[in-house]
N, C-alpha and C. Protein backbone atom coordinates (compact mmCIF):
# COMPACT_ATOMS: atom_id res chain seq x y z
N UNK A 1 -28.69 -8.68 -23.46
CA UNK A 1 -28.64 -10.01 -24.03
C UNK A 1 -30.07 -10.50 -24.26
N UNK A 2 -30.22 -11.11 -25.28
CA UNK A 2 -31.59 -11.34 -25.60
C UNK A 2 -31.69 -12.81 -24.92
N UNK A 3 -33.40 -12.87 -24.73
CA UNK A 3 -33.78 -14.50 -23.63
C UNK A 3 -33.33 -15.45 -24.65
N UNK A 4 -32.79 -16.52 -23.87
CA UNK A 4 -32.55 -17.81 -24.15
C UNK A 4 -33.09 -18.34 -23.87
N UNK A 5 -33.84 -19.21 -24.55
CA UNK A 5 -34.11 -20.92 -23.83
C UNK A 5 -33.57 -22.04 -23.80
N UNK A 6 -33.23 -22.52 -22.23
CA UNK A 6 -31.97 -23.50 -21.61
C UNK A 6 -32.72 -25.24 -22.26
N UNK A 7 -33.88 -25.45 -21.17
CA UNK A 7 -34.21 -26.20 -21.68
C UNK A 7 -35.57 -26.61 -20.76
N UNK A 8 -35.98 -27.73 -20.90
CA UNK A 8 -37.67 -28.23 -20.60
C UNK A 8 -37.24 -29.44 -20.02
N UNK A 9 -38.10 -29.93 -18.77
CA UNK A 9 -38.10 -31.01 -18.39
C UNK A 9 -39.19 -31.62 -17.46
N UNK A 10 -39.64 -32.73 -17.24
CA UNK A 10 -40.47 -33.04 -16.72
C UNK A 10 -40.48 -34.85 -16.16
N UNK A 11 -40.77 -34.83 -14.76
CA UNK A 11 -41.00 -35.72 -14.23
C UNK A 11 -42.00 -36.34 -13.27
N UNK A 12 -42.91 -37.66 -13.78
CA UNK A 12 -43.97 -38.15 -13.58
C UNK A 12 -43.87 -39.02 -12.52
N UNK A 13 -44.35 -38.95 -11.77
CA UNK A 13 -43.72 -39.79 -10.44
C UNK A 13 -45.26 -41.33 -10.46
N UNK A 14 -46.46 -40.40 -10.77
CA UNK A 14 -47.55 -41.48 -11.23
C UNK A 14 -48.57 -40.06 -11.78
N UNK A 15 -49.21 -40.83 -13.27
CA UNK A 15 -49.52 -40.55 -13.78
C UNK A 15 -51.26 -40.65 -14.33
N UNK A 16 -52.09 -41.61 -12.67
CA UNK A 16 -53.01 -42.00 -13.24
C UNK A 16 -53.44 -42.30 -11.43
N UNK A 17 -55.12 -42.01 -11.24
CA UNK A 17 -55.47 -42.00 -10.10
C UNK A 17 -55.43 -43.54 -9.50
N UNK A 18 -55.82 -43.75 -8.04
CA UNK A 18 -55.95 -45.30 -7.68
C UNK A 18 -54.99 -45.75 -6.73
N UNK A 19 -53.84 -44.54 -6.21
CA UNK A 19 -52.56 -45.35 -6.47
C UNK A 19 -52.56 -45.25 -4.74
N UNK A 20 -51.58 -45.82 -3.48
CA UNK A 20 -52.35 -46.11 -2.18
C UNK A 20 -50.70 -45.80 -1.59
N UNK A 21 -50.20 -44.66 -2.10
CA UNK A 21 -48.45 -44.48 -1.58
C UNK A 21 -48.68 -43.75 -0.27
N UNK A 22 -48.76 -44.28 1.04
CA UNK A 22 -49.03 -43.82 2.59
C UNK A 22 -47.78 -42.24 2.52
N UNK A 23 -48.75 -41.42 3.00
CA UNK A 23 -47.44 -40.35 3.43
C UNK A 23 -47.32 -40.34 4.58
N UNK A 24 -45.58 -40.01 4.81
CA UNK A 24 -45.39 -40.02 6.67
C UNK A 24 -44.86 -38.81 6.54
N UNK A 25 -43.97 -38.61 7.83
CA UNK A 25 -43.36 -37.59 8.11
C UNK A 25 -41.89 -37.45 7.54
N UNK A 26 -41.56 -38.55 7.42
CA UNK A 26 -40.75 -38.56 6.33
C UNK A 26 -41.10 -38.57 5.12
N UNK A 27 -39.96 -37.28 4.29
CA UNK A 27 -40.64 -36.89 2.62
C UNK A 27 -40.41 -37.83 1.82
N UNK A 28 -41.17 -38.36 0.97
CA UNK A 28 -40.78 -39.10 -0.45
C UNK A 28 -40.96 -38.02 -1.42
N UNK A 29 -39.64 -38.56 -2.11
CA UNK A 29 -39.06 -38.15 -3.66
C UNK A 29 -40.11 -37.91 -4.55
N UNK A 30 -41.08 -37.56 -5.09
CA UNK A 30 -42.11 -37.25 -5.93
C UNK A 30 -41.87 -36.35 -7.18
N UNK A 31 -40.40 -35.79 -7.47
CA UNK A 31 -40.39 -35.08 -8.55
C UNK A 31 -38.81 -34.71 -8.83
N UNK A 32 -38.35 -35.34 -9.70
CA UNK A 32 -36.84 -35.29 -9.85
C UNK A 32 -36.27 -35.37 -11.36
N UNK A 33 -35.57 -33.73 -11.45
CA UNK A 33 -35.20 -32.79 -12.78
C UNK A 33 -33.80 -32.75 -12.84
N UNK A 34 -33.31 -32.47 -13.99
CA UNK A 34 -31.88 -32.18 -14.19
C UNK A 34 -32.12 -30.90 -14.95
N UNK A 35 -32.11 -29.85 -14.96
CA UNK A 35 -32.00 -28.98 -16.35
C UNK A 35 -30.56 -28.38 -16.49
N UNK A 36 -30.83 -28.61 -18.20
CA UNK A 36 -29.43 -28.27 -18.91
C UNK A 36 -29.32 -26.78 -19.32
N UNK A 37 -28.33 -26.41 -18.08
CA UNK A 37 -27.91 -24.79 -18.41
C UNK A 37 -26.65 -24.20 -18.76
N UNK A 38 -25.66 -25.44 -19.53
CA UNK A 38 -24.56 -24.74 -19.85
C UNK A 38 -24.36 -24.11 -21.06
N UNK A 39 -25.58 -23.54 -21.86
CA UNK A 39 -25.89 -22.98 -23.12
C UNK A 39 -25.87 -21.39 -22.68
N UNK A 40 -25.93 -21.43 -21.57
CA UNK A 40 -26.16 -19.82 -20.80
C UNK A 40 -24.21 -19.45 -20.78
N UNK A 41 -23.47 -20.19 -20.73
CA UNK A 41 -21.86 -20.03 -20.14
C UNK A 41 -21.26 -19.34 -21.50
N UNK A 42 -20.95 -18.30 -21.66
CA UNK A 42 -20.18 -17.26 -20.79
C UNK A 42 -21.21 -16.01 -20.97
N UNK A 43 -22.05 -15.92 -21.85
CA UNK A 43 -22.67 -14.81 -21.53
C UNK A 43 -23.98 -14.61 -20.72
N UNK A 44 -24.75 -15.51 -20.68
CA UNK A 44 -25.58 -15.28 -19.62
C UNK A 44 -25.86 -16.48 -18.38
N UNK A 45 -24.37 -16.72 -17.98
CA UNK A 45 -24.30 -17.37 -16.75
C UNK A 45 -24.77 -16.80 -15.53
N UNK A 46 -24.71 -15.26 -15.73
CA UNK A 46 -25.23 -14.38 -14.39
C UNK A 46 -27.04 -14.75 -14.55
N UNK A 47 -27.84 -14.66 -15.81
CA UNK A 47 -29.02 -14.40 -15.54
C UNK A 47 -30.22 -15.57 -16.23
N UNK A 48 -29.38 -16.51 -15.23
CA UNK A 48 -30.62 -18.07 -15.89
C UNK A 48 -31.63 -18.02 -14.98
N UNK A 49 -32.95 -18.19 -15.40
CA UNK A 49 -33.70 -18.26 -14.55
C UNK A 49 -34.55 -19.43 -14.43
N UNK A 50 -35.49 -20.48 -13.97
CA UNK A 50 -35.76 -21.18 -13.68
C UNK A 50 -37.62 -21.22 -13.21
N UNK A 51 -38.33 -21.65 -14.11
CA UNK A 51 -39.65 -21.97 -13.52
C UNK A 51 -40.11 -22.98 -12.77
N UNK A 52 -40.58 -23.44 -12.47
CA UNK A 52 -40.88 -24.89 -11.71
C UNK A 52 -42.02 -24.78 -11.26
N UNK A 53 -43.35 -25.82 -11.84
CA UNK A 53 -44.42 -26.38 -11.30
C UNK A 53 -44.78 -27.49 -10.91
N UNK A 54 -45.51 -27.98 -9.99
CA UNK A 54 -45.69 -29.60 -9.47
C UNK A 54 -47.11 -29.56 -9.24
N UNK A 55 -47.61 -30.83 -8.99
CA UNK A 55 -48.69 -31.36 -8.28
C UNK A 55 -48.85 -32.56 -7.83
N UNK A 56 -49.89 -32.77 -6.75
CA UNK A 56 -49.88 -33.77 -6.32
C UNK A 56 -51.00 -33.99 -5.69
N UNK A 57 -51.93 -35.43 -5.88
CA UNK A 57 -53.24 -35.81 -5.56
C UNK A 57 -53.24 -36.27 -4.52
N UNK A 58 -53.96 -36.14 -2.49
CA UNK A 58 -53.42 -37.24 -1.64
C UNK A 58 -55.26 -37.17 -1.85
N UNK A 59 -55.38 -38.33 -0.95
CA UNK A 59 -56.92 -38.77 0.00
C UNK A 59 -56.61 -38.88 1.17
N UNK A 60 -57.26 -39.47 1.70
CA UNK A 60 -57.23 -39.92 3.23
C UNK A 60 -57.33 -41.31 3.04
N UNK A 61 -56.35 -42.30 3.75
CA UNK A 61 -56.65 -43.59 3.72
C UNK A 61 -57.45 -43.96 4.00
N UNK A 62 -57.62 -45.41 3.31
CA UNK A 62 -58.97 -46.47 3.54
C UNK A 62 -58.86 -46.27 4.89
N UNK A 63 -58.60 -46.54 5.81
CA UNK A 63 -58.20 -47.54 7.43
C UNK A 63 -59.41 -45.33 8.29
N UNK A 64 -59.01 -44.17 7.69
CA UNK A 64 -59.32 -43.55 8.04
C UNK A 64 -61.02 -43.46 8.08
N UNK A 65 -61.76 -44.05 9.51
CA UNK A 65 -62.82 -43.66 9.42
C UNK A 65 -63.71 -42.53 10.50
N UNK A 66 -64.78 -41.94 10.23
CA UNK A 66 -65.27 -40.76 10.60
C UNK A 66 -65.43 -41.37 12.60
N UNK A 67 -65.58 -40.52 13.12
CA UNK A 67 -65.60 -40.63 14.49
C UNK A 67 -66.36 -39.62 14.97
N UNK A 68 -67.00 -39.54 16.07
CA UNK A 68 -67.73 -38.74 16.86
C UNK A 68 -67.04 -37.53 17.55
N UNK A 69 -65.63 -37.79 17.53
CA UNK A 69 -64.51 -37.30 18.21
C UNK A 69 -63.25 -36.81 17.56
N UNK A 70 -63.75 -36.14 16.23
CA UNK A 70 -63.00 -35.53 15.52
C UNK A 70 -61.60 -34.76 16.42
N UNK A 71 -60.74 -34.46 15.82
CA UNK A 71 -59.47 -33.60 16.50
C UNK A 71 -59.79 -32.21 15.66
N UNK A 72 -59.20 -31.17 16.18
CA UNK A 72 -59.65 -29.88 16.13
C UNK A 72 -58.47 -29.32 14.91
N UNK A 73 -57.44 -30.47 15.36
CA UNK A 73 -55.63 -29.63 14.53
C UNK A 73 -55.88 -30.77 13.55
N UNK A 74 -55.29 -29.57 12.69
CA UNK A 74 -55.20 -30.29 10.73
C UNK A 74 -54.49 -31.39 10.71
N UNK A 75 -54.21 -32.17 9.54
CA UNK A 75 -53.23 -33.03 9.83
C UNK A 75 -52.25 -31.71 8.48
N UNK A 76 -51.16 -31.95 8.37
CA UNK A 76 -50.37 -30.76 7.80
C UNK A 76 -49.58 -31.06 6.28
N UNK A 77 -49.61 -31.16 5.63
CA UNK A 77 -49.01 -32.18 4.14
C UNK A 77 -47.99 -30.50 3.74
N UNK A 78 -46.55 -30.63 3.50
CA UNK A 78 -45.34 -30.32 3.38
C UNK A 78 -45.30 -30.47 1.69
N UNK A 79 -44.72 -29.93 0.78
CA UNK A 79 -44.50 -29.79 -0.40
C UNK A 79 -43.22 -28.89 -0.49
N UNK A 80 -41.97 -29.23 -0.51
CA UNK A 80 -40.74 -28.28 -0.93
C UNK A 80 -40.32 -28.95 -2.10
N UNK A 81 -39.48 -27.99 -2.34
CA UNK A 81 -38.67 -28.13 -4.01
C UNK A 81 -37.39 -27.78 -2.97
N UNK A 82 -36.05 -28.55 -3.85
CA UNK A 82 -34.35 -28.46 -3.50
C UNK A 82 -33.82 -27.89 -4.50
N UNK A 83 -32.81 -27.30 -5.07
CA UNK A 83 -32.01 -26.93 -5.59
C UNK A 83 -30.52 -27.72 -5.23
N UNK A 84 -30.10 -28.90 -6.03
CA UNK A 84 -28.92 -29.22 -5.96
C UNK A 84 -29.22 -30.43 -4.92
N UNK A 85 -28.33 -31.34 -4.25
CA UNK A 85 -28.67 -32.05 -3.68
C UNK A 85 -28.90 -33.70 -4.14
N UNK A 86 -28.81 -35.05 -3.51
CA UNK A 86 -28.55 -35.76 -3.96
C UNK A 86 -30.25 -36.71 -4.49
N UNK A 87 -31.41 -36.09 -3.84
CA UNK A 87 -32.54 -37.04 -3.80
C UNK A 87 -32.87 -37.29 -2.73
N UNK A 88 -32.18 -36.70 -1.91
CA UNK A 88 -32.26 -37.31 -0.12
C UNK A 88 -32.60 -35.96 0.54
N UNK A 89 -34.06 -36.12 0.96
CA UNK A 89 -34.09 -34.58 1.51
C UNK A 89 -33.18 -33.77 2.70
N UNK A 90 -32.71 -32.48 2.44
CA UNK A 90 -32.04 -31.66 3.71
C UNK A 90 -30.83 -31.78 2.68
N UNK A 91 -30.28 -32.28 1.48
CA UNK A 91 -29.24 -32.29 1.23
C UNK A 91 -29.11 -31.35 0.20
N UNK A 92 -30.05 -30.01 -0.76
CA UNK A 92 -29.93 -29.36 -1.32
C UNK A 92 -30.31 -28.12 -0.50
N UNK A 93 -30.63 -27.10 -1.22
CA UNK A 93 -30.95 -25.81 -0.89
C UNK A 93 -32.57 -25.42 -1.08
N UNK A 94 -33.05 -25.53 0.16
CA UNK A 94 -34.59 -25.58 -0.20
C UNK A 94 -35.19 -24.31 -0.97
N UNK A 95 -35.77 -24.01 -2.19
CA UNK A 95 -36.39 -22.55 -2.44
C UNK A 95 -37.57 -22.40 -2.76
N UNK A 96 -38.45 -23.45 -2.16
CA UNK A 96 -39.88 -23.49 -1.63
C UNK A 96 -40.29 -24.71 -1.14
N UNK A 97 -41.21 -24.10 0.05
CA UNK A 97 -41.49 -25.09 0.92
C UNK A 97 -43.20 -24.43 1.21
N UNK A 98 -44.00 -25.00 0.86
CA UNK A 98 -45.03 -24.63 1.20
C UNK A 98 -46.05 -25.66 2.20
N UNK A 99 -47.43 -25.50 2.99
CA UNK A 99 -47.78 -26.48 3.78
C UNK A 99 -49.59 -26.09 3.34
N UNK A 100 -49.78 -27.16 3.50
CA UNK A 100 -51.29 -27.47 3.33
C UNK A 100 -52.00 -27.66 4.62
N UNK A 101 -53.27 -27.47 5.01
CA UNK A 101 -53.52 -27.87 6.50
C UNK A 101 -55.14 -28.25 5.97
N UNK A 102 -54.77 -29.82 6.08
CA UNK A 102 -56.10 -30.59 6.14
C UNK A 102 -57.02 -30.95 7.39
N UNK A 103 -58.61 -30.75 7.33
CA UNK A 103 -59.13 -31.11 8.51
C UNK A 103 -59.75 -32.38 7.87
N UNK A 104 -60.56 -33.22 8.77
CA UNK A 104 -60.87 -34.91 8.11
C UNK A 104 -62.39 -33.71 7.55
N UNK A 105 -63.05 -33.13 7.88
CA UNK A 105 -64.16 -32.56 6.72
C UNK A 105 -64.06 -31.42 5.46
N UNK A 106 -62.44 -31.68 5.09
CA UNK A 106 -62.15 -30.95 3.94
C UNK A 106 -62.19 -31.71 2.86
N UNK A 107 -62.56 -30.93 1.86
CA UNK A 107 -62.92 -31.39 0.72
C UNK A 107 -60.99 -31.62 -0.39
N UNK A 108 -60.65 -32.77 -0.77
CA UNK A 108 -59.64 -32.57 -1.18
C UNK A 108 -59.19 -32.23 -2.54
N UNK A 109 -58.98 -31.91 -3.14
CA UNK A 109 -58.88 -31.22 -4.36
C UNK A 109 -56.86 -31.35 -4.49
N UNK A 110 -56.60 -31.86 -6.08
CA UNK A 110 -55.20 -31.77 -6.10
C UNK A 110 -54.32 -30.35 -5.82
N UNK A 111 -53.10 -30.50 -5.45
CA UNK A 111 -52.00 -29.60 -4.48
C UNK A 111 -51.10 -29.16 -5.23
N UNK A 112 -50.96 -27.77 -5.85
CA UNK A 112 -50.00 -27.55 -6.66
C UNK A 112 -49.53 -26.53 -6.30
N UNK A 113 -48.03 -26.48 -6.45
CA UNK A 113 -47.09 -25.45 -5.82
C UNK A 113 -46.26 -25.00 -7.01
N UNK A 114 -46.17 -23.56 -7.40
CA UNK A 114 -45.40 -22.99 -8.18
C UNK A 114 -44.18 -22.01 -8.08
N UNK A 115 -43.05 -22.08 -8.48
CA UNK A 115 -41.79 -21.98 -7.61
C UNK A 115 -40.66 -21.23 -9.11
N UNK A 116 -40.12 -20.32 -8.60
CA UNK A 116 -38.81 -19.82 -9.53
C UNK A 116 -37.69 -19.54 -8.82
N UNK A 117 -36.74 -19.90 -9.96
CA UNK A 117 -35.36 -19.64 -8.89
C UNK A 117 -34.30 -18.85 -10.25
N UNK A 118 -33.31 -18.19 -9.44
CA UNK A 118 -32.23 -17.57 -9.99
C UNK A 118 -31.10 -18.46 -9.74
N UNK A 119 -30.91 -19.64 -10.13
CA UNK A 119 -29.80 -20.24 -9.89
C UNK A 119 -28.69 -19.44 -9.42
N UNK A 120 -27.49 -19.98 -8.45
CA UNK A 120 -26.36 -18.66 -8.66
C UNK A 120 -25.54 -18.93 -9.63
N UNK A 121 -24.16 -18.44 -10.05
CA UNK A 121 -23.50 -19.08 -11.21
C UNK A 121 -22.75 -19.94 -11.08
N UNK A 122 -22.56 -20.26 -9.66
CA UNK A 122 -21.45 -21.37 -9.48
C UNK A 122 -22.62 -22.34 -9.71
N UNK A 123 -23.85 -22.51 -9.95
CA UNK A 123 -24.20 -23.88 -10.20
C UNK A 123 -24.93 -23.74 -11.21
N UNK A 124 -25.04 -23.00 -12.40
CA UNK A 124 -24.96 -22.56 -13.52
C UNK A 124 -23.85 -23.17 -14.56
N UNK A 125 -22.54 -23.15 -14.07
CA UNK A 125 -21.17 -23.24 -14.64
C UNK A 125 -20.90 -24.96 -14.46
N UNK A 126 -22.43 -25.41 -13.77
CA UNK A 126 -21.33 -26.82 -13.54
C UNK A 126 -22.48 -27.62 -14.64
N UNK A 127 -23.18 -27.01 -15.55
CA UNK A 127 -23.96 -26.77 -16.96
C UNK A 127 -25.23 -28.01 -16.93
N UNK A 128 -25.63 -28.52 -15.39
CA UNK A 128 -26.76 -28.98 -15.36
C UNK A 128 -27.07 -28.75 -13.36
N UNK A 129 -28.74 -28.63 -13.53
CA UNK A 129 -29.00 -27.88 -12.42
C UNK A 129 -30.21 -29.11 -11.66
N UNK A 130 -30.04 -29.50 -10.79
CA UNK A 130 -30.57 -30.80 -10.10
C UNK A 130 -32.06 -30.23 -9.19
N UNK A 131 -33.44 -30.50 -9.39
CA UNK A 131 -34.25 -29.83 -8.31
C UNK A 131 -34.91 -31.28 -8.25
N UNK A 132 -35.38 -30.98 -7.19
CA UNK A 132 -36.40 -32.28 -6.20
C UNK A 132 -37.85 -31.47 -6.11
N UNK A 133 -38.51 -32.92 -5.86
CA UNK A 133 -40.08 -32.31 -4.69
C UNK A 133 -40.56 -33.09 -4.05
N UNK A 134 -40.40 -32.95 -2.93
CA UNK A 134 -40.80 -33.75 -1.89
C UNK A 134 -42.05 -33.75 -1.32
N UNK A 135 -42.85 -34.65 -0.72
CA UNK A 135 -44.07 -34.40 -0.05
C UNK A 135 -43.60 -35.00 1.26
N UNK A 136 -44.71 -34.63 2.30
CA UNK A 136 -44.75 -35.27 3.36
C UNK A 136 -45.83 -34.86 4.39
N UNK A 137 -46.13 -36.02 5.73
CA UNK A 137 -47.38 -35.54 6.02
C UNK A 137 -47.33 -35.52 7.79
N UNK A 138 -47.45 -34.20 8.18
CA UNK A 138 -47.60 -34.58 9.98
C UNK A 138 -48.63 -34.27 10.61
N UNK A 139 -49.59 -35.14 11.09
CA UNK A 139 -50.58 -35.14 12.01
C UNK A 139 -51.55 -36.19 12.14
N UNK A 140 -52.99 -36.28 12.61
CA UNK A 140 -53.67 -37.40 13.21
C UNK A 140 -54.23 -38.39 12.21
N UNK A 141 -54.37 -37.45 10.92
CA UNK A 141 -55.06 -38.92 9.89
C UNK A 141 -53.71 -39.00 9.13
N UNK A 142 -54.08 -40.44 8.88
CA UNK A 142 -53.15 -40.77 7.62
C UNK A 142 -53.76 -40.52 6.44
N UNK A 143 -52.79 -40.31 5.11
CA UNK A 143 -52.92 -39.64 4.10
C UNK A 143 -52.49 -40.40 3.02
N UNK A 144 -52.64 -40.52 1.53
CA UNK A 144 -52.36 -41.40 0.53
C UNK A 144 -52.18 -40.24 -0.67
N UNK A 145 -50.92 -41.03 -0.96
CA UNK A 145 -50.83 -40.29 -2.81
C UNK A 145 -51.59 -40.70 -3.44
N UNK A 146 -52.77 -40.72 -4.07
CA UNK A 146 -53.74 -41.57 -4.98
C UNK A 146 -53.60 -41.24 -6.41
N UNK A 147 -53.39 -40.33 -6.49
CA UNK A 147 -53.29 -39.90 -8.01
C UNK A 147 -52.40 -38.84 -9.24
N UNK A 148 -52.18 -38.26 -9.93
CA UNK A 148 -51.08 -37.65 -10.86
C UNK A 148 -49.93 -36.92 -9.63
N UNK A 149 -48.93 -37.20 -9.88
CA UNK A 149 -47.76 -36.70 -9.22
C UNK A 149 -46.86 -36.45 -9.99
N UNK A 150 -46.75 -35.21 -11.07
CA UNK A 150 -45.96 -34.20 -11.71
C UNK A 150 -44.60 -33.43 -10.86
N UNK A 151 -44.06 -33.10 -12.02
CA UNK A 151 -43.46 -31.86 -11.25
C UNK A 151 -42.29 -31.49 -12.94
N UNK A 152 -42.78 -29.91 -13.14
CA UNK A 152 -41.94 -29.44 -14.37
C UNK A 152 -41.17 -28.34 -14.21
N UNK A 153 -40.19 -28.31 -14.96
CA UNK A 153 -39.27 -26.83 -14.90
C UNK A 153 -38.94 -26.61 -16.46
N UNK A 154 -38.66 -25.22 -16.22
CA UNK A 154 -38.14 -24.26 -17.22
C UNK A 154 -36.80 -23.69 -17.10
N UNK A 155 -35.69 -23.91 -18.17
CA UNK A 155 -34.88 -22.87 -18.00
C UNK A 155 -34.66 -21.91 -18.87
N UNK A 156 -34.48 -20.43 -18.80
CA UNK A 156 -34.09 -19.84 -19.84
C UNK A 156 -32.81 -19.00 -18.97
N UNK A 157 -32.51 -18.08 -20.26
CA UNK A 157 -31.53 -16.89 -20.00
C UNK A 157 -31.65 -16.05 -20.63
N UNK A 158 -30.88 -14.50 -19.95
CA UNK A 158 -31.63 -13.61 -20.79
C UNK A 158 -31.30 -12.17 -19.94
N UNK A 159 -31.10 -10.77 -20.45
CA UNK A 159 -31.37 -9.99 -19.77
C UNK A 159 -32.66 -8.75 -19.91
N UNK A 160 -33.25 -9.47 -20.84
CA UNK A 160 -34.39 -8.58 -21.67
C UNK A 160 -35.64 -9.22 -21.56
C-alpha cells in the first residue's frame, strides 16, 4: 500500500517569551492534538504511524536566588506525551516520557522531545487519535515556563 498522509496538527500553548507559568510536581497540559486517522480505515488501519514533536522554554524563578549553599541534586523537569486520554494526566497511555536534570549553574537552553507512535487499530478505527504533553518539575529550585510551548504531530499510512 502506498504512504498516506492522515493529517497535520499543531498546538501552541504560548507562543512568545516573558511568560511566569510556576512548574510543580504536578503536570500542566502544555500540548493538546486530535489527529484525523479515519482516511487510513479499511486499508491501512494496521499501519498509521504518527510523528510528534514539542518544546518547551523554563527559567528559574525570580524568587530563585544564588546561595553559598548550593544543593548537589538537580531539580528534575518531566516531559511525557499520552496517547488517548482525557487531558488529565495518568489517564492515557504514556509513549514518551523523558526527564531533564537541572543544576541552579546550568545554562538553560529550550527542551525538546521527539516521539513516534504506531497507534493500535482499535484506536485508529475510532478515526481521530487524542495525544497530550505534559511538563512538570521535582526538586529544590522552582522553575517557570517563560517562553514558546509547542507541541506537533504527523499522521500518515502506508506500507512502503
Amino acid at each position: 500500500m502506498p504512504n498516506q498522509f492522515l493529517d497535520s496538527r499543531i498546538s501552541i500553548h504560548r507562543n512568545d517569551f516573558g511568560g511566569d507559568e510556576p512548574l510543580d510536581n504536578l503536570a500542566i497540559l502544555i500540548g493538546d492534538i486530535g489527529l484525523q486517522v479515519g482516511a487510513a480505515v479499511p486499508l491501512n488501519t494496521n499501519n498509521v504511524r504518527v510523528s510528534l514533536t514539542g518544546t518547551a522554554v523554563i527559567d528559574f524563578a525570580p524568587s530563585v536566588e544564588p546561595t553559598l549553599e548550593l544543593p548537589l541534586e538537580p531539580t528534575v523537569v518531566s516531559l511525557f506525551v499520552e496517547r488517548g486520554g482525557d487531558g488529565t494526566p495518568g489517564t492515557g497511555v504514556t509513549i514518551l516520557s523523558e526527564q531533564f536534570n537541572i543544576h541552579f549553574w546550568s545554562a538553560l537552553f529550550p527542551i525538546s522531545i521527539t516521539a513516534a507512535d504506531f497507534p493500535p487499530a482499535a484506536d485508529v478505527l475510532t478515526g481521530q487519535i487524542r495525544y497530550t504533553l505534559f511538563i512538570a518539575r521535582d526538586g529544590f529550585f522552582d522553575l517557570v515556563l517563560i517562553g514558546p510551548a509547542v507541541f506537533n504531530g504527523i499522521a500518515s499510512a502506508g506500507s512502503t
